[in-house]
PDB file of N, CA and C in Angstrom:
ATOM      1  N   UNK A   1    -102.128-130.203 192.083  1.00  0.00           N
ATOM      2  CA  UNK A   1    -103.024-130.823 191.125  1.00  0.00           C
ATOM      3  C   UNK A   1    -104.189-129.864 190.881  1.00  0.00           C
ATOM      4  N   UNK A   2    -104.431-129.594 189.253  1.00  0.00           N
ATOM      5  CA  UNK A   2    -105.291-128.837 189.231  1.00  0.00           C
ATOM      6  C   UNK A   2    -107.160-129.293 189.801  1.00  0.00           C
ATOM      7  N   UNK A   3    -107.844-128.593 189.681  1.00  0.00           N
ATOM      8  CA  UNK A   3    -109.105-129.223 189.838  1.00  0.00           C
ATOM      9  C   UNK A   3    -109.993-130.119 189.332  1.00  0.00           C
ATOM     10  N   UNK A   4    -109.469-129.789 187.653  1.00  0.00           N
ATOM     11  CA  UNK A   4    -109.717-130.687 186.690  1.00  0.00           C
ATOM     12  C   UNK A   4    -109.104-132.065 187.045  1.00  0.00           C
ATOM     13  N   UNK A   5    -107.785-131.963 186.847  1.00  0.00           N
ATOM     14  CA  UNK A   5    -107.120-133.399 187.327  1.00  0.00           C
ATOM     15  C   UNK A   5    -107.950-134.248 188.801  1.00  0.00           C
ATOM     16  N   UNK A   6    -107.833-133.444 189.739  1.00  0.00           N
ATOM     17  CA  UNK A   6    -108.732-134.079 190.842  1.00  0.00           C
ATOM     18  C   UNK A   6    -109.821-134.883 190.575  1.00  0.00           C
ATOM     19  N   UNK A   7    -110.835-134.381 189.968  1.00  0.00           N
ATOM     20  CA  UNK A   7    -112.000-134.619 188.895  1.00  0.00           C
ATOM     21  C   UNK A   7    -111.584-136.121 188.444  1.00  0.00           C
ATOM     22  N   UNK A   8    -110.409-136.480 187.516  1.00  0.00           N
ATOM     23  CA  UNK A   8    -110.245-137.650 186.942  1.00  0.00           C
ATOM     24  C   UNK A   8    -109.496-137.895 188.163  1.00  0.00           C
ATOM     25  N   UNK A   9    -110.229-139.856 188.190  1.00  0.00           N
ATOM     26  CA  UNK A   9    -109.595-140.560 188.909  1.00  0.00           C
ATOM     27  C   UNK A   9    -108.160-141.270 188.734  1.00  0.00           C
ATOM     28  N   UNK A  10    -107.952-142.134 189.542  1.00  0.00           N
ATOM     29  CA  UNK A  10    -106.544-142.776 188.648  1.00  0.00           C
ATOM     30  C   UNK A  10    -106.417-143.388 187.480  1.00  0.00           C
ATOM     31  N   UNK A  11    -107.691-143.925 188.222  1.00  0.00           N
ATOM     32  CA  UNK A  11    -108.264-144.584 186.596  1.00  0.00           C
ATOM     33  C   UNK A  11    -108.459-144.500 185.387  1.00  0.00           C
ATOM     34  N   UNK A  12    -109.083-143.153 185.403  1.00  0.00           N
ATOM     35  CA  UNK A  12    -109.381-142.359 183.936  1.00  0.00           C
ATOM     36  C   UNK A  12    -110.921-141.842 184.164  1.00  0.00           C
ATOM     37  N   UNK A  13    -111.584-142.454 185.055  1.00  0.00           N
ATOM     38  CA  UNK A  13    -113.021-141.806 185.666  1.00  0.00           C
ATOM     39  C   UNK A  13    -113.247-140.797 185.763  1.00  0.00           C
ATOM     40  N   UNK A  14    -113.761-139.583 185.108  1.00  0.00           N
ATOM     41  CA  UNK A  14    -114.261-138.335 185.504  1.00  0.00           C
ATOM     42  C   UNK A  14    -115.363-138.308 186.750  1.00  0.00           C
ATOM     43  N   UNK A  15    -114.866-138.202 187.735  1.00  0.00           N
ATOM     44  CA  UNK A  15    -115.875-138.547 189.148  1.00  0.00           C
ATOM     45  C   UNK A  15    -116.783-137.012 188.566  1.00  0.00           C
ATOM     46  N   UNK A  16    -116.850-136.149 187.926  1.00  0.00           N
ATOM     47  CA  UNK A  16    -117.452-135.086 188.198  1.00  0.00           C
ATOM     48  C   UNK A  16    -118.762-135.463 187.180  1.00  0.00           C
ATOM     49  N   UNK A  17    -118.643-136.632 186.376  1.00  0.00           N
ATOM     50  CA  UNK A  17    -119.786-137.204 185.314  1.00  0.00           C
ATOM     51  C   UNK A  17    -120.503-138.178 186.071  1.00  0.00           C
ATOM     52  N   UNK A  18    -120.239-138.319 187.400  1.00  0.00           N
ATOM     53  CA  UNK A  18    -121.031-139.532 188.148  1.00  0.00           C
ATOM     54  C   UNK A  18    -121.923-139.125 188.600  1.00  0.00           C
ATOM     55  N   UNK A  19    -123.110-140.000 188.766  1.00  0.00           N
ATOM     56  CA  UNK A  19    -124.295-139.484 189.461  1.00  0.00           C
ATOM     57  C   UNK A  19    -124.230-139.265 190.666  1.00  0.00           C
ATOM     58  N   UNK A  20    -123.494-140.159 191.249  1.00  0.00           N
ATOM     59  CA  UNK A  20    -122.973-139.894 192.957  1.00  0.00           C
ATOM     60  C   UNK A  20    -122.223-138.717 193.422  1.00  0.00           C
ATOM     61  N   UNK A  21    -121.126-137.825 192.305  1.00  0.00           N
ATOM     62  CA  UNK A  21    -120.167-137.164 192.960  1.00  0.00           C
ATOM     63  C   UNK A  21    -120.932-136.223 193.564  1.00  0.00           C
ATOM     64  N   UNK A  22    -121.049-135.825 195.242  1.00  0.00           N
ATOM     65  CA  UNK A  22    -121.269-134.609 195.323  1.00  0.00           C
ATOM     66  C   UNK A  22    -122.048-135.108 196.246  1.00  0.00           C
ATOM     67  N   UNK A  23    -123.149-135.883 196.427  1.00  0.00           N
ATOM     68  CA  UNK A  23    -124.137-136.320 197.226  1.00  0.00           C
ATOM     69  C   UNK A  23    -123.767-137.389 198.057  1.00  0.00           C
ATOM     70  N   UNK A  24    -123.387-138.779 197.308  1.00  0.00           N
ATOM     71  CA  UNK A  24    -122.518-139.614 197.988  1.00  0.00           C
ATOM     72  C   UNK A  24    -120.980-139.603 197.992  1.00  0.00           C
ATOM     73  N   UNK A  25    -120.103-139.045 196.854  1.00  0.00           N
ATOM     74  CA  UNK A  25    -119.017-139.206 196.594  1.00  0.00           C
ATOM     75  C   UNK A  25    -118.587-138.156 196.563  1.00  0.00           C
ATOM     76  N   UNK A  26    -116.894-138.237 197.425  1.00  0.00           N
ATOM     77  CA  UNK A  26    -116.503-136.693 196.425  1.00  0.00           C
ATOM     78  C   UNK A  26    -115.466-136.880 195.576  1.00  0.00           C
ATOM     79  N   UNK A  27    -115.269-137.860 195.539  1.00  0.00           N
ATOM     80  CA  UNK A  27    -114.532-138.628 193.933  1.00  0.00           C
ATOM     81  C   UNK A  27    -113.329-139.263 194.594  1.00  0.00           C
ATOM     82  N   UNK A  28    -112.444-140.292 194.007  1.00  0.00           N
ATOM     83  CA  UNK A  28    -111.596-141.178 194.505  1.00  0.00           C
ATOM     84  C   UNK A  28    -110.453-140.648 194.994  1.00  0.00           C
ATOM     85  N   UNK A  29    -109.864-139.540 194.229  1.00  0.00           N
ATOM     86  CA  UNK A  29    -108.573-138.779 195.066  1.00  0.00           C
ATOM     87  C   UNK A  29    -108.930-138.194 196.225  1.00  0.00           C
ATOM     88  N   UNK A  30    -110.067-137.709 196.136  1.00  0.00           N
ATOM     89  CA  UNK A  30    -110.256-136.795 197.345  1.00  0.00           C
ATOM     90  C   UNK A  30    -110.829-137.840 198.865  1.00  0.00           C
ATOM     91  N   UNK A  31    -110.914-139.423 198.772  1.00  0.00           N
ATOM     92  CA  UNK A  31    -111.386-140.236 199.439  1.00  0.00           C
ATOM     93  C   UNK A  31    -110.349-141.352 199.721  1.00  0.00           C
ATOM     94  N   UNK A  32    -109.364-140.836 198.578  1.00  0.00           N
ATOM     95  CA  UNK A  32    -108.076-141.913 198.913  1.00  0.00           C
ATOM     96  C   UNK A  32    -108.223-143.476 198.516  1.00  0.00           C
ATOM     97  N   UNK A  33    -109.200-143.302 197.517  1.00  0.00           N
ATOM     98  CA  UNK A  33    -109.705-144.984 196.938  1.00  0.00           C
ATOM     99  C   UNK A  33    -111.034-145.283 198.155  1.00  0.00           C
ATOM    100  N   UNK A  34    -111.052-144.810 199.020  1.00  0.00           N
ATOM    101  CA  UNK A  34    -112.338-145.382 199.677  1.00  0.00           C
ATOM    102  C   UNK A  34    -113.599-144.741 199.083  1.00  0.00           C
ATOM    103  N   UNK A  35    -113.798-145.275 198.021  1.00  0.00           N
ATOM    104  CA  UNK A  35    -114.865-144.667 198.221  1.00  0.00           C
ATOM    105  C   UNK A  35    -116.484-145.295 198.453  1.00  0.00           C
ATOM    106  N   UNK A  36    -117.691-144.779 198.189  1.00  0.00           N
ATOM    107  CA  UNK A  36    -118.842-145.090 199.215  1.00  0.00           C
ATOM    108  C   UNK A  36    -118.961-146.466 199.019  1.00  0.00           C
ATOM    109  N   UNK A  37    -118.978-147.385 197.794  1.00  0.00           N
ATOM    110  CA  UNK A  37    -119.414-148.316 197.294  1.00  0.00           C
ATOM    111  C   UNK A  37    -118.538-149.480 197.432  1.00  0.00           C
ATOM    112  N   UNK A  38    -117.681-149.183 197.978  1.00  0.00           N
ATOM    113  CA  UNK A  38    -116.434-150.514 198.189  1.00  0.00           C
ATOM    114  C   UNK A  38    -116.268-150.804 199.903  1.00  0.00           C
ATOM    115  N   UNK A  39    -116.339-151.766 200.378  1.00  0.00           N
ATOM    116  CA  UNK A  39    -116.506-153.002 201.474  1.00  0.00           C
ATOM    117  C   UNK A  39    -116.472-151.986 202.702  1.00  0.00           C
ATOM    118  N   UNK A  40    -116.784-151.599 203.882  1.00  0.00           N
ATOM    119  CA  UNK A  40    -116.208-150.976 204.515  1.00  0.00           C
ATOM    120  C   UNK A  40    -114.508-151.238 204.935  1.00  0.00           C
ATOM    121  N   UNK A  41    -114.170-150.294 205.005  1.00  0.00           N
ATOM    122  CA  UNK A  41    -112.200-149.826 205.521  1.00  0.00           C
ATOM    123  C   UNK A  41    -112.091-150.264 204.486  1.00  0.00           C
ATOM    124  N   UNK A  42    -112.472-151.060 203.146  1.00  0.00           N
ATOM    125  CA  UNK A  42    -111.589-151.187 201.901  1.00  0.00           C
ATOM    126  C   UNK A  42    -111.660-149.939 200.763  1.00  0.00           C
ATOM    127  N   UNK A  43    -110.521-149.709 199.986  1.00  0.00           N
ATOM    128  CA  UNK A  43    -111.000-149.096 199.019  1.00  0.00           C
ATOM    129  C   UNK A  43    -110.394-149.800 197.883  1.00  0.00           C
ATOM    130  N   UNK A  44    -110.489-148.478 196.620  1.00  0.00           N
ATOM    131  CA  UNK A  44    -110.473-149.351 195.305  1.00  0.00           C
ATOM    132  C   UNK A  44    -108.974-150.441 195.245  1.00  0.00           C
ATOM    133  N   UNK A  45    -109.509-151.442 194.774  1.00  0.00           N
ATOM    134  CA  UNK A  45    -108.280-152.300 194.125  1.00  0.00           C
ATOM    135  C   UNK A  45    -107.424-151.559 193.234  1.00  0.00           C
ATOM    136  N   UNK A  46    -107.937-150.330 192.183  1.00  0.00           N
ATOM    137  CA  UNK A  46    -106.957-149.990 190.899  1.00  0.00           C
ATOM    138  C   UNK A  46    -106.011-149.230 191.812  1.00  0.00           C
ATOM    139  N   UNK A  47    -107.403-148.084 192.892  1.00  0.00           N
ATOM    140  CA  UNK A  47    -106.522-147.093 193.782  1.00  0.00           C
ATOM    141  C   UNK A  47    -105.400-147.364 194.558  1.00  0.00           C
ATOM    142  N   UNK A  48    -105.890-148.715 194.848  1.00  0.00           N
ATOM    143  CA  UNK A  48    -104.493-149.592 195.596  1.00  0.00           C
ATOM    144  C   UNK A  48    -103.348-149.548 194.851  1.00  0.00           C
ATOM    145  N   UNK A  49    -103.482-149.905 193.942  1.00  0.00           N
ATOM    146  CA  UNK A  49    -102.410-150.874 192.952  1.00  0.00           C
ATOM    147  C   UNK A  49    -101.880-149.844 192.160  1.00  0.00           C
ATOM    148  N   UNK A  50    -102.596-148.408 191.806  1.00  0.00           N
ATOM    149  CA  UNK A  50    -101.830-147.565 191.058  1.00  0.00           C
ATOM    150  C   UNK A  50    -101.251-146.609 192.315  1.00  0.00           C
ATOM    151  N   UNK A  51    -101.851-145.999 192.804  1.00  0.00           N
ATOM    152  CA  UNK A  51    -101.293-145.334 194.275  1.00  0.00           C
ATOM    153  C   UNK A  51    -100.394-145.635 195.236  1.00  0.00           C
ATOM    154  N   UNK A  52    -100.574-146.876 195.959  1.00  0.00           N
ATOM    155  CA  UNK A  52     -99.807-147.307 197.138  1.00  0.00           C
ATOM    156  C   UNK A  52     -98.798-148.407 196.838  1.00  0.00           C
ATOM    157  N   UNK A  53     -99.112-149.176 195.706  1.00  0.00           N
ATOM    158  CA  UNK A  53     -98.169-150.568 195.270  1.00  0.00           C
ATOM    159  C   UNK A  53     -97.257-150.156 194.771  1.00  0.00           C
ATOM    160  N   UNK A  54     -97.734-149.052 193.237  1.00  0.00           N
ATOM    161  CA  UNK A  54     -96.648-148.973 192.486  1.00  0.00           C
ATOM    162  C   UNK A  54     -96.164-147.134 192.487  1.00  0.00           C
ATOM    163  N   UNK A  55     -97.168-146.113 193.052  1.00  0.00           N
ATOM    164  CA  UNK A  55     -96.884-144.816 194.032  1.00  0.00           C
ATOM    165  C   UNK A  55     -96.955-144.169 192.264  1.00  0.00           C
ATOM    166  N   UNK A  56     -97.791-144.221 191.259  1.00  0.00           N
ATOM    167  CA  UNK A  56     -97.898-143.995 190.676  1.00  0.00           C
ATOM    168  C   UNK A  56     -99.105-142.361 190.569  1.00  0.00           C
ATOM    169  N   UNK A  57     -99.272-141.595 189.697  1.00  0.00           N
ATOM    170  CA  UNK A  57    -100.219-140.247 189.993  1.00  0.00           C
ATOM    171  C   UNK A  57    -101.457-140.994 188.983  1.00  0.00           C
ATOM    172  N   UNK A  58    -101.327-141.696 188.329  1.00  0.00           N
ATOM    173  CA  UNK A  58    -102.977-142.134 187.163  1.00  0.00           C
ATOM    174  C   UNK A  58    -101.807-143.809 186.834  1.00  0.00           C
ATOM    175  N   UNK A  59    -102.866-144.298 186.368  1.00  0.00           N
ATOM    176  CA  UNK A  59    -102.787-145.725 185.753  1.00  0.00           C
ATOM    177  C   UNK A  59    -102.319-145.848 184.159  1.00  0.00           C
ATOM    178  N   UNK A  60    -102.296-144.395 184.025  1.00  0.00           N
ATOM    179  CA  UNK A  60    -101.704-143.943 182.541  1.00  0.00           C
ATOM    180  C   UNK A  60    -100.410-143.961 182.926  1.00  0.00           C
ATOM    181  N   UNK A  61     -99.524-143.823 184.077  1.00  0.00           N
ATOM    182  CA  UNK A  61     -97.970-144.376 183.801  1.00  0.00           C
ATOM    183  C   UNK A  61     -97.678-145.741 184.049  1.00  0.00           C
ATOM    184  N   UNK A  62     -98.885-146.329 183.874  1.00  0.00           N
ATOM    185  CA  UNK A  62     -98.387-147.670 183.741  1.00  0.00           C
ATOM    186  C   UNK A  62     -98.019-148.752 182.178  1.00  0.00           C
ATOM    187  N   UNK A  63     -97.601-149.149 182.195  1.00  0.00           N
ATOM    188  CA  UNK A  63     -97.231-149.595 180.712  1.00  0.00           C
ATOM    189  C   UNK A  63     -98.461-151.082 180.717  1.00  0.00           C
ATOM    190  N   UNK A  64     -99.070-151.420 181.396  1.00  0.00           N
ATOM    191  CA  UNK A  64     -99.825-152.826 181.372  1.00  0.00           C
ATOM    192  C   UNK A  64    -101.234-151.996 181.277  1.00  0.00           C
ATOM    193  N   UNK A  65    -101.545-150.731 181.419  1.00  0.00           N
ATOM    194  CA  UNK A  65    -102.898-150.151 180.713  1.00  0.00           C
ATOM    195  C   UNK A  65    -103.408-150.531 179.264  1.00  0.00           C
ATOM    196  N   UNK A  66    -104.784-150.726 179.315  1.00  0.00           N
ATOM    197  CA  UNK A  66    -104.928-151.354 180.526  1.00  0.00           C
ATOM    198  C   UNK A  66    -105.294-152.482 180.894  1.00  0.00           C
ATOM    199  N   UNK A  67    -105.281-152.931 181.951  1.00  0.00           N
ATOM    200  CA  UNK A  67    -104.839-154.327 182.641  1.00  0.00           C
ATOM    201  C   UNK A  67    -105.992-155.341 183.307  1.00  0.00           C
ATOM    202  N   UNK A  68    -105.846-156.482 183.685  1.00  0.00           N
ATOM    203  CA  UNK A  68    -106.684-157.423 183.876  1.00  0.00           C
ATOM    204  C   UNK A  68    -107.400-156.832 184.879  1.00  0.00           C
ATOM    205  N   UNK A  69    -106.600-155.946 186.012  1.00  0.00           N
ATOM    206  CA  UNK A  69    -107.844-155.438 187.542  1.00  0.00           C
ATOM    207  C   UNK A  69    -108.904-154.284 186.980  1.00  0.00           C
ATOM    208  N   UNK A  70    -108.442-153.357 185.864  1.00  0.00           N
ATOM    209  CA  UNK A  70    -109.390-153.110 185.084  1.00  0.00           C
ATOM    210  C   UNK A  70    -110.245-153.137 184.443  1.00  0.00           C
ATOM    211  N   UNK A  71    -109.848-154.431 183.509  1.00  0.00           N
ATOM    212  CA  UNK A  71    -110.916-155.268 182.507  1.00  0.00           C
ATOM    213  C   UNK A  71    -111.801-155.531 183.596  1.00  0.00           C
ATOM    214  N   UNK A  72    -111.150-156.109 184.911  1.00  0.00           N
ATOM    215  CA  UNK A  72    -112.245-157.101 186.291  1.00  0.00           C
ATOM    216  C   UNK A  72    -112.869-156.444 186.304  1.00  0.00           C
ATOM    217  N   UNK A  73    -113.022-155.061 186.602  1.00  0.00           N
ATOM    218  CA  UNK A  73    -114.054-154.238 187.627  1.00  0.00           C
ATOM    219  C   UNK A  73    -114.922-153.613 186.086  1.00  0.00           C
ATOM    220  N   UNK A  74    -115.816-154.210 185.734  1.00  0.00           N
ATOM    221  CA  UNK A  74    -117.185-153.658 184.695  1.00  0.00           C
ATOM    222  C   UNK A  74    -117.751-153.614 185.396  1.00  0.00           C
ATOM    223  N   UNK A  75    -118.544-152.144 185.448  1.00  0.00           N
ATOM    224  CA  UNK A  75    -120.212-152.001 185.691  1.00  0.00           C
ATOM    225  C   UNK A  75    -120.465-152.953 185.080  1.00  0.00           C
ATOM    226  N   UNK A  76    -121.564-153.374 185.724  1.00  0.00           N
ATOM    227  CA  UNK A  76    -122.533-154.558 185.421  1.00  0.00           C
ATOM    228  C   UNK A  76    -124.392-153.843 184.676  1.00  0.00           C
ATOM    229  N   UNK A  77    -123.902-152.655 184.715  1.00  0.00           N
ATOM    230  CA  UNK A  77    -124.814-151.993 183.858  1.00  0.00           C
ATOM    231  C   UNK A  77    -124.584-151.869 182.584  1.00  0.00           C
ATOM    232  N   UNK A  78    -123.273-151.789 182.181  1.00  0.00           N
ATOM    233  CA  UNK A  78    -123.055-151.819 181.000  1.00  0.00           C
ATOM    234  C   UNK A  78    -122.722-152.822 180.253  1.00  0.00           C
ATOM    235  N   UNK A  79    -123.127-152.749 178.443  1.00  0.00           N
ATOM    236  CA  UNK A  79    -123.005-154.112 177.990  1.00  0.00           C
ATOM    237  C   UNK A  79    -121.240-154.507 177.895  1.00  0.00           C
ATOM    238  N   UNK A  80    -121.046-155.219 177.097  1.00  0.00           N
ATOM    239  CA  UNK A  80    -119.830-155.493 176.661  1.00  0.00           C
ATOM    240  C   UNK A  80    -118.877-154.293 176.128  1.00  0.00           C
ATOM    241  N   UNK A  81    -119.756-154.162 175.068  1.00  0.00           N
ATOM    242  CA  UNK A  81    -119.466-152.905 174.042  1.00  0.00           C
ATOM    243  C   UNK A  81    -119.208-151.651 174.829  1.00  0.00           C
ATOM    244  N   UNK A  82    -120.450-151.350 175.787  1.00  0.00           N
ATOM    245  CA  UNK A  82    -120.364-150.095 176.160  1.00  0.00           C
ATOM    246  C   UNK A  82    -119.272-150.018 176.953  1.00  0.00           C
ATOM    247  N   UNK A  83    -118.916-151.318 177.907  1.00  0.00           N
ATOM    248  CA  UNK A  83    -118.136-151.194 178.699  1.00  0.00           C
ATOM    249  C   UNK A  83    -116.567-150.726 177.990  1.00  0.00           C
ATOM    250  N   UNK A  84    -116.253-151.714 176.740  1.00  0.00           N
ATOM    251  CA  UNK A  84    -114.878-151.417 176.316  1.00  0.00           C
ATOM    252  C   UNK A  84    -114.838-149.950 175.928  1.00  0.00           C
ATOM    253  N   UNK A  85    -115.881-149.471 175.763  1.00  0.00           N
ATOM    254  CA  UNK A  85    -115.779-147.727 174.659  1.00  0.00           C
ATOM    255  C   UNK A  85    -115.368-147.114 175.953  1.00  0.00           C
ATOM    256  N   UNK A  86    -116.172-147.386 177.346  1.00  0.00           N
ATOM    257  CA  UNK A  86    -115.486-147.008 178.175  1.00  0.00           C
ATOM    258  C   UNK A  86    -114.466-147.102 178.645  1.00  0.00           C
ATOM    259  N   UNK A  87    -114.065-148.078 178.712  1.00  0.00           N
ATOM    260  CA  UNK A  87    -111.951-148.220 179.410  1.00  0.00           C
ATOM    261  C   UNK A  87    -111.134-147.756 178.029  1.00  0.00           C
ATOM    262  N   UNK A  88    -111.700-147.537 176.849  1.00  0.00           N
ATOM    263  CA  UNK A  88    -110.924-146.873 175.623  1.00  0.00           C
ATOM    264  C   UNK A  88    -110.923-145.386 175.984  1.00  0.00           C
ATOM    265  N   UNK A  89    -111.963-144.514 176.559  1.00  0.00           N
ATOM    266  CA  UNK A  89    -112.070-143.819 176.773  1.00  0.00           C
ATOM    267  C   UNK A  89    -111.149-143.255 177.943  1.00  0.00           C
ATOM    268  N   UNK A  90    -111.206-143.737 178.629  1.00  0.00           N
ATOM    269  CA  UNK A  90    -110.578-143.377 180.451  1.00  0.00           C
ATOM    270  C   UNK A  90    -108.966-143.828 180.185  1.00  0.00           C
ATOM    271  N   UNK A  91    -108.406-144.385 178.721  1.00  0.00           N
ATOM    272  CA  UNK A  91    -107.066-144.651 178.551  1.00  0.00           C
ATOM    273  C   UNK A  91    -106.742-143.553 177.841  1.00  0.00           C
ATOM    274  N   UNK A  92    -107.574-143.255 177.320  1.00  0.00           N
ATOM    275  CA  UNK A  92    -107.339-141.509 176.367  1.00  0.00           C
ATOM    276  C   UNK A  92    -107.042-140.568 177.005  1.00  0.00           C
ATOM    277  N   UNK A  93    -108.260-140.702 178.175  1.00  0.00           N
ATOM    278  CA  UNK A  93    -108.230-139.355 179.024  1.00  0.00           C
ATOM    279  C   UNK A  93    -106.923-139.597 179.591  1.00  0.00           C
ATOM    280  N   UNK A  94    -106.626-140.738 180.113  1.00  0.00           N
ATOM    281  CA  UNK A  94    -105.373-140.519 180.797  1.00  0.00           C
ATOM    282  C   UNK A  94    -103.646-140.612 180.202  1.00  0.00           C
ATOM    283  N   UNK A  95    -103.901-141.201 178.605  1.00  0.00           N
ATOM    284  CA  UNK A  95    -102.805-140.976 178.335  1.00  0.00           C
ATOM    285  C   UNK A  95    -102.585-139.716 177.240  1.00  0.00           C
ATOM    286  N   UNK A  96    -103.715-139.019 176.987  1.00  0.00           N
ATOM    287  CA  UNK A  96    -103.726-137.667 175.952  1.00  0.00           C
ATOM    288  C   UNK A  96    -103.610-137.906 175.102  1.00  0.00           C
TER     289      UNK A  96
END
């Protein structure tokens, strides 16, 4: 996997645009879905479900992208709007 790819999560997240990567995070592949902000010993639900459930490389080979555990998890910083431009976005990145 190139470096770039590492960079995007399964999700479609560019961990390298986060304010955290680097200080708290070193982005979700490289943490295996645990990463800082999720329960201790848990990690992400998508990381779960695209990685270990269905052994998938991004959430872009999934045909239900994207999907209700996606829609679930909004920043709560962002509005409505901003939020969808975002999961439109992270479906681009990941399906080209």
């Amino acid at each position: 996997m190139s470096d770039l790819n590492e960079m995007i999560s399964c999700c479609g997240s560019d961990c390298s645009a986060c304010y955290c990567y680097g200080e708290m995070c070193m982005g979700c592949n490289a943490v295996c879905g645990k990463v800082f902000h999720a329960p201790e010993g848990k990690g992400c639900p998508i990381y779960y479900c695209c990685r270990i459930r269905n052994g998938f490389n991004s959430c872009g080979e999934c045909d239900n992208l994207p999907c209700d555990l996606i829609l679930g998890t909004r920043d709560p910083s962002l509005s409505e709007e901003e939020f969808m431009k975002n999961v439109d976005e992270r479906v681009k990145r990941l399906r080209g």
